[in-house]
N, C-alpha and C. Protein backbone atom coordinates (compact mmCIF):
# COMPACT_ATOMS: atom_id res chain seq x y z
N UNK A 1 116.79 -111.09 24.29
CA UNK A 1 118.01 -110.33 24.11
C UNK A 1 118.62 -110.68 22.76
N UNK A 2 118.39 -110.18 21.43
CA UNK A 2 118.43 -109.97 20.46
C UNK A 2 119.86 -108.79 20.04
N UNK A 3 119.89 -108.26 20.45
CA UNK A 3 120.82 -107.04 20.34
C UNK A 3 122.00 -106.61 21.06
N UNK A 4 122.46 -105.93 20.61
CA UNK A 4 123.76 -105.23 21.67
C UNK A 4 124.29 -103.89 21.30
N UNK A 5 124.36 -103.07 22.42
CA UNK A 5 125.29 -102.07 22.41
C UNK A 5 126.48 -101.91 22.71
N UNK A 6 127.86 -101.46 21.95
CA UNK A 6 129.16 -101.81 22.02
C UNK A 6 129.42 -100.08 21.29
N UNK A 7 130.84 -100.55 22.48
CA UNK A 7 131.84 -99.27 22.30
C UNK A 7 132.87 -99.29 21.62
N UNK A 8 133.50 -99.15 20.78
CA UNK A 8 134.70 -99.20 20.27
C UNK A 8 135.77 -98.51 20.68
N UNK A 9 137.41 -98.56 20.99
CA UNK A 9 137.67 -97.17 21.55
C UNK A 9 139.19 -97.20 20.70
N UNK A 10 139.47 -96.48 20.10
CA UNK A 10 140.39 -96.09 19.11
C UNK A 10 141.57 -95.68 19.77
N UNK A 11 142.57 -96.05 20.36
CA UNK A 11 143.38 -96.11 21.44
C UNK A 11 144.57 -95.02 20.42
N UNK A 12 144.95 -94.63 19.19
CA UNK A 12 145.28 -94.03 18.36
C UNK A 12 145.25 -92.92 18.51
N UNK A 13 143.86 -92.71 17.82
CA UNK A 13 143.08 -91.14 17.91
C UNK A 13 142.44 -91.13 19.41
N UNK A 14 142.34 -91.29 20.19
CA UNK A 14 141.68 -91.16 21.39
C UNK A 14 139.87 -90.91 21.13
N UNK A 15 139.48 -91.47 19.96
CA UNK A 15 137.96 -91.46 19.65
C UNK A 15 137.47 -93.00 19.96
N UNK A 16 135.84 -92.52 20.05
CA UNK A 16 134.95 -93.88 20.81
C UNK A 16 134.29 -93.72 19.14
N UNK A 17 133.40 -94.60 19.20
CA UNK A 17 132.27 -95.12 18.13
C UNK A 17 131.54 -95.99 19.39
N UNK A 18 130.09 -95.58 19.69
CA UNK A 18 129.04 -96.51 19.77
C UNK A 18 127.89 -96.75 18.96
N UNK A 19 127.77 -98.17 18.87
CA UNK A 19 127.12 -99.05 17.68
C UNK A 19 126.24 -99.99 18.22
N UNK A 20 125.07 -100.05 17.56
CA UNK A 20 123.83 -100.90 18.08
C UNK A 20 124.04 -102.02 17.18
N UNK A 21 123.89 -102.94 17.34
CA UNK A 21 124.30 -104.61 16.15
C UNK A 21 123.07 -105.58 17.01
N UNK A 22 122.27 -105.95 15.80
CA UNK A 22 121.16 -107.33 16.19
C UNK A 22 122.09 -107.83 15.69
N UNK A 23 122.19 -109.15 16.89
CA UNK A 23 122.83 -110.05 16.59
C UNK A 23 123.88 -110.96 17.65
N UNK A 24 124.83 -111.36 17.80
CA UNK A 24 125.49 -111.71 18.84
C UNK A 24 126.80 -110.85 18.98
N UNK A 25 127.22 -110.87 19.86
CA UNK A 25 128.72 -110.07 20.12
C UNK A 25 130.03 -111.20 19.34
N UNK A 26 129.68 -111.85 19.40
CA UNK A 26 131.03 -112.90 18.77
C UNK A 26 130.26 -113.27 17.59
N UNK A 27 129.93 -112.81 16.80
CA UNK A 27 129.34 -112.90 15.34
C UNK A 27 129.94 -112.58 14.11
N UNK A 28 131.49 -111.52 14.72
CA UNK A 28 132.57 -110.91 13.80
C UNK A 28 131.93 -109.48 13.57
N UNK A 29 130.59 -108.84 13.83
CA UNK A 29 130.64 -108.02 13.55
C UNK A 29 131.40 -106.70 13.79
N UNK A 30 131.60 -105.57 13.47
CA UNK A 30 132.47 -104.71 13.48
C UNK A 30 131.84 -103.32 13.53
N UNK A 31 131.33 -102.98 12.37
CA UNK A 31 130.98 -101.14 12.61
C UNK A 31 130.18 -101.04 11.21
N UNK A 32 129.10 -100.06 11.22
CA UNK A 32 128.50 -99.60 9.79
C UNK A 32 129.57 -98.45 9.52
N UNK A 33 129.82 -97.89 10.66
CA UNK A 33 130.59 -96.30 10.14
C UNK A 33 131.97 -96.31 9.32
N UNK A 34 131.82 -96.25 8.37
CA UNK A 34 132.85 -95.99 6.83
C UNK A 34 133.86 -95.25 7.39
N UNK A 35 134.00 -94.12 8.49
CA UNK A 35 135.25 -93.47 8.86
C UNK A 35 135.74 -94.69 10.18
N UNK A 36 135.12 -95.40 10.63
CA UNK A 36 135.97 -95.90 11.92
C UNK A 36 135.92 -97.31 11.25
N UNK A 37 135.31 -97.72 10.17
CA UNK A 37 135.89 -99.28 9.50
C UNK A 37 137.31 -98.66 8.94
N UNK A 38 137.13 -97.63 8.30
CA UNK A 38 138.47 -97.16 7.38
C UNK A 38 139.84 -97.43 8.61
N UNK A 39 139.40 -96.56 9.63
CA UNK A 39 140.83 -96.43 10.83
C UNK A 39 141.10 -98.04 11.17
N UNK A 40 140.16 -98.68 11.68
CA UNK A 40 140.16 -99.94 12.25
C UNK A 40 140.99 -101.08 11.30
N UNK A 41 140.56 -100.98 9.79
CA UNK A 41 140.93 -101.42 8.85
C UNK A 41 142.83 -101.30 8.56
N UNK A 42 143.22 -100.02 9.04
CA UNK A 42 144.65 -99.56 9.11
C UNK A 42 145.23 -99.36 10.03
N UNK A 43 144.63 -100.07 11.18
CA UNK A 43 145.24 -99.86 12.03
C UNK A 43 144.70 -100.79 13.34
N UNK A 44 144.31 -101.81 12.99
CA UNK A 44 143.27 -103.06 13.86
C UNK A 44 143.85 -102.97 15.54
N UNK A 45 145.19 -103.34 15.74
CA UNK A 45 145.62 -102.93 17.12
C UNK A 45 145.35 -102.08 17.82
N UNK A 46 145.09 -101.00 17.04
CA UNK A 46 144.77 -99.66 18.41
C UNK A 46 143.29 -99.71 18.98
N UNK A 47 142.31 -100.71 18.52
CA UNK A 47 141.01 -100.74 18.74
C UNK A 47 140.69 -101.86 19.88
N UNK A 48 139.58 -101.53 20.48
CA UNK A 48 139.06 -102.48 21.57
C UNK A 48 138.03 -102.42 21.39
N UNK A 49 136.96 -102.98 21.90
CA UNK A 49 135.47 -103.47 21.79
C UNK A 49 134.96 -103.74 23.38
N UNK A 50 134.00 -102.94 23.44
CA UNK A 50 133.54 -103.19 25.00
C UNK A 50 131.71 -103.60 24.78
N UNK A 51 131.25 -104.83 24.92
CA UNK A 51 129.80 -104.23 24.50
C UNK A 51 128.85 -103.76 26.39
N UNK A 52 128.39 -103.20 25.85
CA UNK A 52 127.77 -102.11 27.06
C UNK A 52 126.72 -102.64 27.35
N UNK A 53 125.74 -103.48 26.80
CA UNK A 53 124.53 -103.88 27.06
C UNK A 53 123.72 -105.21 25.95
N UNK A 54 123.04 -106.10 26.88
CA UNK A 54 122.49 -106.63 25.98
C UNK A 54 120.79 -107.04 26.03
N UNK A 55 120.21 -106.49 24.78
CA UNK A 55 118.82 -107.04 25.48
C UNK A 55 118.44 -106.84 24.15
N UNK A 56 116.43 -106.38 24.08
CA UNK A 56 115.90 -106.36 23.34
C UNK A 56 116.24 -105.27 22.11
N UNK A 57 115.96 -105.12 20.46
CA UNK A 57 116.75 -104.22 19.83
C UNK A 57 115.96 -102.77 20.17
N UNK A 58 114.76 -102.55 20.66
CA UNK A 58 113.94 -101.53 21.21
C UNK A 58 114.66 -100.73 22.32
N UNK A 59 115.38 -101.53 23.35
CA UNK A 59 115.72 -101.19 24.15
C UNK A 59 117.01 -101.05 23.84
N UNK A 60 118.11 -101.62 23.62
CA UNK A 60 119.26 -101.60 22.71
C UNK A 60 119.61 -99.70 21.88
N UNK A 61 118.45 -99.31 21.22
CA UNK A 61 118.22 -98.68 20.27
C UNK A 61 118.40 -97.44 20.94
N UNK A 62 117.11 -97.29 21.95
CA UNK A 62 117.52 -96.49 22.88
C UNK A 62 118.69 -96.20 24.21
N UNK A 63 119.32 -97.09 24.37
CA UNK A 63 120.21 -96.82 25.04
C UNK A 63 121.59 -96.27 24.09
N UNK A 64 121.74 -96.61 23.28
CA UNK A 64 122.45 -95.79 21.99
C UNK A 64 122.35 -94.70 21.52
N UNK A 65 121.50 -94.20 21.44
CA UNK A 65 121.03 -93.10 21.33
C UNK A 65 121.08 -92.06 22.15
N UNK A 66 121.03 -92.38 23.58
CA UNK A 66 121.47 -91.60 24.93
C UNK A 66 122.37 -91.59 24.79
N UNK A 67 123.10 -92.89 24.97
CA UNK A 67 124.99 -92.36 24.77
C UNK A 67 125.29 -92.17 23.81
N UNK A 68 125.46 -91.92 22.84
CA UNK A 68 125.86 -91.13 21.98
C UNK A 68 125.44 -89.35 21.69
N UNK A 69 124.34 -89.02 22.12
CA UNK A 69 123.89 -87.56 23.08
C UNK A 69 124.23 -87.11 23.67
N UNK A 70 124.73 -88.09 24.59
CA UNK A 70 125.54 -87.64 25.85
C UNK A 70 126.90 -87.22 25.37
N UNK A 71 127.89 -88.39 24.79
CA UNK A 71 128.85 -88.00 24.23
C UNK A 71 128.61 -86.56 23.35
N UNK A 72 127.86 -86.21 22.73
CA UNK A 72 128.19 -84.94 21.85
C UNK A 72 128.28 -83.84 22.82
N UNK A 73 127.42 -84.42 23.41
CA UNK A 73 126.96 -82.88 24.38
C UNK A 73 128.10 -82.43 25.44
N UNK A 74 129.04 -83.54 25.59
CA UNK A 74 130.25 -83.40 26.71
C UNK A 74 131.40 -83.22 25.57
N UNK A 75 131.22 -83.18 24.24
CA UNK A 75 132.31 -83.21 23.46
C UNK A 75 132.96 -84.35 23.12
N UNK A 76 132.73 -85.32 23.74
CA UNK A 76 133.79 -86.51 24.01
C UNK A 76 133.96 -86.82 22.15
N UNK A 77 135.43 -87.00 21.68
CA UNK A 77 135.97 -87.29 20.27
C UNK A 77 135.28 -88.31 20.11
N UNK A 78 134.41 -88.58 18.65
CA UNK A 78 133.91 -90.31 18.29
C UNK A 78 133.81 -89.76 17.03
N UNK A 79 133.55 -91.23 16.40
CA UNK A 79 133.63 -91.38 15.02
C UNK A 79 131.93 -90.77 14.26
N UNK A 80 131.41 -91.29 15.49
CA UNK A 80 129.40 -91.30 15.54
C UNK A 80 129.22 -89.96 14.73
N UNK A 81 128.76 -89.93 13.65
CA UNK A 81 127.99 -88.61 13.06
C UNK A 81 126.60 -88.84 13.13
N UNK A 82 125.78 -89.30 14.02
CA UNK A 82 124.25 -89.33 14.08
C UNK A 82 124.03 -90.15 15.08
N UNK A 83 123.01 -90.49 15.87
CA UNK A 83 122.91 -91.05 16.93
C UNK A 83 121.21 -92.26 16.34
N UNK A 84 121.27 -92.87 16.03
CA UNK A 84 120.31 -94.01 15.54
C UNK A 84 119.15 -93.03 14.15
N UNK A 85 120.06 -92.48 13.43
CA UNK A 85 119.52 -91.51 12.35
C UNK A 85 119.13 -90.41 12.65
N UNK A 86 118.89 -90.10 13.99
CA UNK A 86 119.23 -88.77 14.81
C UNK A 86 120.52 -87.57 14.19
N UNK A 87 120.20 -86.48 13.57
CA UNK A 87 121.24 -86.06 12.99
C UNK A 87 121.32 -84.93 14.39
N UNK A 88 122.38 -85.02 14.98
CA UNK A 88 123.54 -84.47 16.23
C UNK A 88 123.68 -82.96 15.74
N UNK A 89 124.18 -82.75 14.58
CA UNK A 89 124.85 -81.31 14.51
C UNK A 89 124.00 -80.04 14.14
N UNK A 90 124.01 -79.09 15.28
CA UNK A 90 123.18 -77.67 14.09
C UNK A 90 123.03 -77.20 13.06
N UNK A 91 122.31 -76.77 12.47
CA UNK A 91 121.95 -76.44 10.86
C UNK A 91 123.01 -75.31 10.75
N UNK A 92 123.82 -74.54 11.61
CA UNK A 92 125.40 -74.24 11.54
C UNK A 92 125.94 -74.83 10.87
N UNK A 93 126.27 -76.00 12.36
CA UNK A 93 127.89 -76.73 12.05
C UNK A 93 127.50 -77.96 10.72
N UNK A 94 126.21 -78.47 10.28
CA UNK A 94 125.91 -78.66 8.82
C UNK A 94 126.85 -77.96 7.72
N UNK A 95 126.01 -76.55 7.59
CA UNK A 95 126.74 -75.53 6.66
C UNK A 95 128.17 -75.03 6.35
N UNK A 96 128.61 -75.67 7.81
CA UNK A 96 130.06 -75.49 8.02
C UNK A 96 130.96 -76.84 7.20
N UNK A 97 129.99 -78.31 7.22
CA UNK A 97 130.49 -79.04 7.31
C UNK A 97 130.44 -79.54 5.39
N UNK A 98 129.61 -78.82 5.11
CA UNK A 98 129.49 -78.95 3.68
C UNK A 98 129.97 -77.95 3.04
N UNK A 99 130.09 -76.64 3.69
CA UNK A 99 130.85 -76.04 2.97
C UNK A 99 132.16 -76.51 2.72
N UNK A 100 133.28 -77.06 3.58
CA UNK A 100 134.63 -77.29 3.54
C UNK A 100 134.18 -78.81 2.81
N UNK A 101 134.22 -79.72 2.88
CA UNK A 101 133.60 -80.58 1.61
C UNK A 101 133.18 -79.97 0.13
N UNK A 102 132.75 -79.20 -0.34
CA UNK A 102 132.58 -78.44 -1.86
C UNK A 102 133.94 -78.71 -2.62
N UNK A 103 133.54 -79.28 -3.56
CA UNK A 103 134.62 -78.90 -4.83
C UNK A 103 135.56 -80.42 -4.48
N UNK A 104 135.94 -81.35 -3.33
CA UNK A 104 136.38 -82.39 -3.04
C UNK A 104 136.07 -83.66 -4.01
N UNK A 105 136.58 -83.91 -4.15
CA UNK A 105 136.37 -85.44 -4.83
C UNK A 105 136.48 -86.33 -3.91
N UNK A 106 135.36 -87.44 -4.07
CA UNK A 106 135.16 -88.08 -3.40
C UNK A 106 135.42 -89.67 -4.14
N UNK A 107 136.41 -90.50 -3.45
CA UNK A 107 136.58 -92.02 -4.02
C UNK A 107 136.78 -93.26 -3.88
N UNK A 108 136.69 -94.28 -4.30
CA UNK A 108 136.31 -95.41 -2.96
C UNK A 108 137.58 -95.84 -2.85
């Protein structure tokens, strides 16, 4: 048991983030996702941490991947834009999503 799956839940925005992390749960880690470090970062109180599972990162990997599928498919609000590099959205809501992005500046 190498790995873990953990929920984040944004008590704010009423959005989840689930995140696969090798490694230990009390290790300090936090999130890869740049939109839910940003919220978490401004706003640390409204967040909780649940981890959901712990085992091998194979197995880990895939159970992340389901839930976060699952979540799209029921709608449920999250931060998750891909599910373990799994890209989630239709070659639509893509076109949709880059179109309104055009012409934006982007900055760190």
């Amino acid at each position: 048991m190498d790995s873990f799956v953990y929920c984040w839940t944004d008590h704010g925005s009423h959005k989840l983030y689930v995140g696969l992390h090798k490694g230990c749960p009390d290790d300090g880690y936090i999130s890869s996702s740049k939109h839910m470090l940003k919220a978490y970062k401004e706003r640390p109180a409204d967040f909780t941490r649940e981890v959901l599972t712990r085992n091998t990162y194979e197995v880990c990997r895939s159970f992340e991947v389901a839930i976060i599928k699952a979540m799209f498919a029921q709608g449920v609000p999250c931060y998750n834009l891909n599910a373990g590099g799994a890209i989630l959205y239709t070659p639509e809501i893509r076109a949709k999503i880059s179109q309104t992005h055009k012409g934006k500046t982007i900055s760190d």
